[in-house]
Protein backbone atom coordinates (compact mmCIF):
# COMPACT_ATOMS: atom_id res chain seq x y z
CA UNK A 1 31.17 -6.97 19.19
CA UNK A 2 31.28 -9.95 16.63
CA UNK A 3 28.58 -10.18 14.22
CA UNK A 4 28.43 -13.48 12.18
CA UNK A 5 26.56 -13.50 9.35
CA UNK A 6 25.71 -15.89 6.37
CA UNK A 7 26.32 -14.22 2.84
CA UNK A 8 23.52 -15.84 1.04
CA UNK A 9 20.89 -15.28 4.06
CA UNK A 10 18.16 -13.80 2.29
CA UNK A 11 16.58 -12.45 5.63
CA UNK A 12 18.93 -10.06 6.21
CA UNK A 13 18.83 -7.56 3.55
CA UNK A 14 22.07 -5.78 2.43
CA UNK A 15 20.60 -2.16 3.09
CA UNK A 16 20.31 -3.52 6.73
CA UNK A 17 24.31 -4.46 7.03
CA UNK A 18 24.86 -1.37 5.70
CA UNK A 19 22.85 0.59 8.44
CA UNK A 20 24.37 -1.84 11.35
CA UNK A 21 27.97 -1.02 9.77
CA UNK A 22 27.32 2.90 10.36
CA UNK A 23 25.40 2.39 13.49
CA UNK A 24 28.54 0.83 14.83
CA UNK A 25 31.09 3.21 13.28
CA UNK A 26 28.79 5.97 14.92
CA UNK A 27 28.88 4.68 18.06
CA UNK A 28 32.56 3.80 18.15
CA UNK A 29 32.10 0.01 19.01
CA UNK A 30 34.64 -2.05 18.20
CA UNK A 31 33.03 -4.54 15.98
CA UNK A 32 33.90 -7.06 13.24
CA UNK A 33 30.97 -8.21 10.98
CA UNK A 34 31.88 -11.31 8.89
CA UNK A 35 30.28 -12.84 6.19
CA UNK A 36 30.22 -16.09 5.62
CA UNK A 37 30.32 -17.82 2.07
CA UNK A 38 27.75 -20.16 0.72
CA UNK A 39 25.83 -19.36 4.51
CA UNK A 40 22.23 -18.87 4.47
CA UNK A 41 20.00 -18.06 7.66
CA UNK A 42 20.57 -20.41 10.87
CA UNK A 43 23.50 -21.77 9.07
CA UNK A 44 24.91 -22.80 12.65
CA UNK A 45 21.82 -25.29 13.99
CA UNK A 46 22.05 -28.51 12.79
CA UNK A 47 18.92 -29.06 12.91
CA UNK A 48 17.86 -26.08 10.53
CA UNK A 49 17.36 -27.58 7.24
CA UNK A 50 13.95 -27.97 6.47
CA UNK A 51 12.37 -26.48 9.73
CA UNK A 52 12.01 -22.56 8.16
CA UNK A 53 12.43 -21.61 4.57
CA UNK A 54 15.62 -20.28 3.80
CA UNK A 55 17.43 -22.14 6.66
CA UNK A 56 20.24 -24.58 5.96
CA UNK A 57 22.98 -25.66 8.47
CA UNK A 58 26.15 -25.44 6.97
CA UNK A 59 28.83 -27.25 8.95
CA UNK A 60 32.08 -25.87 7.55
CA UNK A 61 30.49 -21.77 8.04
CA UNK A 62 29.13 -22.93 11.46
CA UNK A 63 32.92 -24.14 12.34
CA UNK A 64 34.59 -21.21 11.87
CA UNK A 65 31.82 -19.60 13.14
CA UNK A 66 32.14 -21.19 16.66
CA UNK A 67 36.34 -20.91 15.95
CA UNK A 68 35.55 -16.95 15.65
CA UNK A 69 33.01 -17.04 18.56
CA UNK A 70 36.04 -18.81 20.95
CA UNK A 71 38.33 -16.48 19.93
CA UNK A 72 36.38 -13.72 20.66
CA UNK A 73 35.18 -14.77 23.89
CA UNK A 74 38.90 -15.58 25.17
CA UNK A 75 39.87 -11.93 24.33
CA UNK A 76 37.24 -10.48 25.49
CA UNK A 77 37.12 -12.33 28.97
CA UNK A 78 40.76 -12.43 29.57
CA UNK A 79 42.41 -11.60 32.76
């Protein structure tokens, strides 16, 4: 599982993180949660900013973002 998360998103409360984190180390799941500097909620649409409070796009997070995302996907849907 990848998780992709903007550091500064005020929407997702640290206590939260915390609980996913152990949820997943319960669990097992092989997970990576990254955060993602200067990122605030819906920092990947580029049409974010100024639609919801606290939304921004941020195009340098949402590249490595989608970089992550690719990566992911081609390991976990290789042959």
């Amino acid at each position: 599982m990848l998780a992709l998360n903007g550091a500064d998103d005020s929407y997702v409360p640290t206590e939260q993180i915390d609980g996913f984190t152990k949820e997943m180390q319960s669990a097992s799941v092989d997970f990576q949660f990254v955060n993602l500097g200067g990122a605030v909620h819906c920092f990947a649409e580029p049409d974010a900013t100024g639609t919801v409070p606290g939304c921004r796009y941020n195009e340098r997070a949402a590249k490595r973002a989608f970089r992550m995302m690719h990566d992911f996907f081609a390991e976990a849907f290789a042959n």
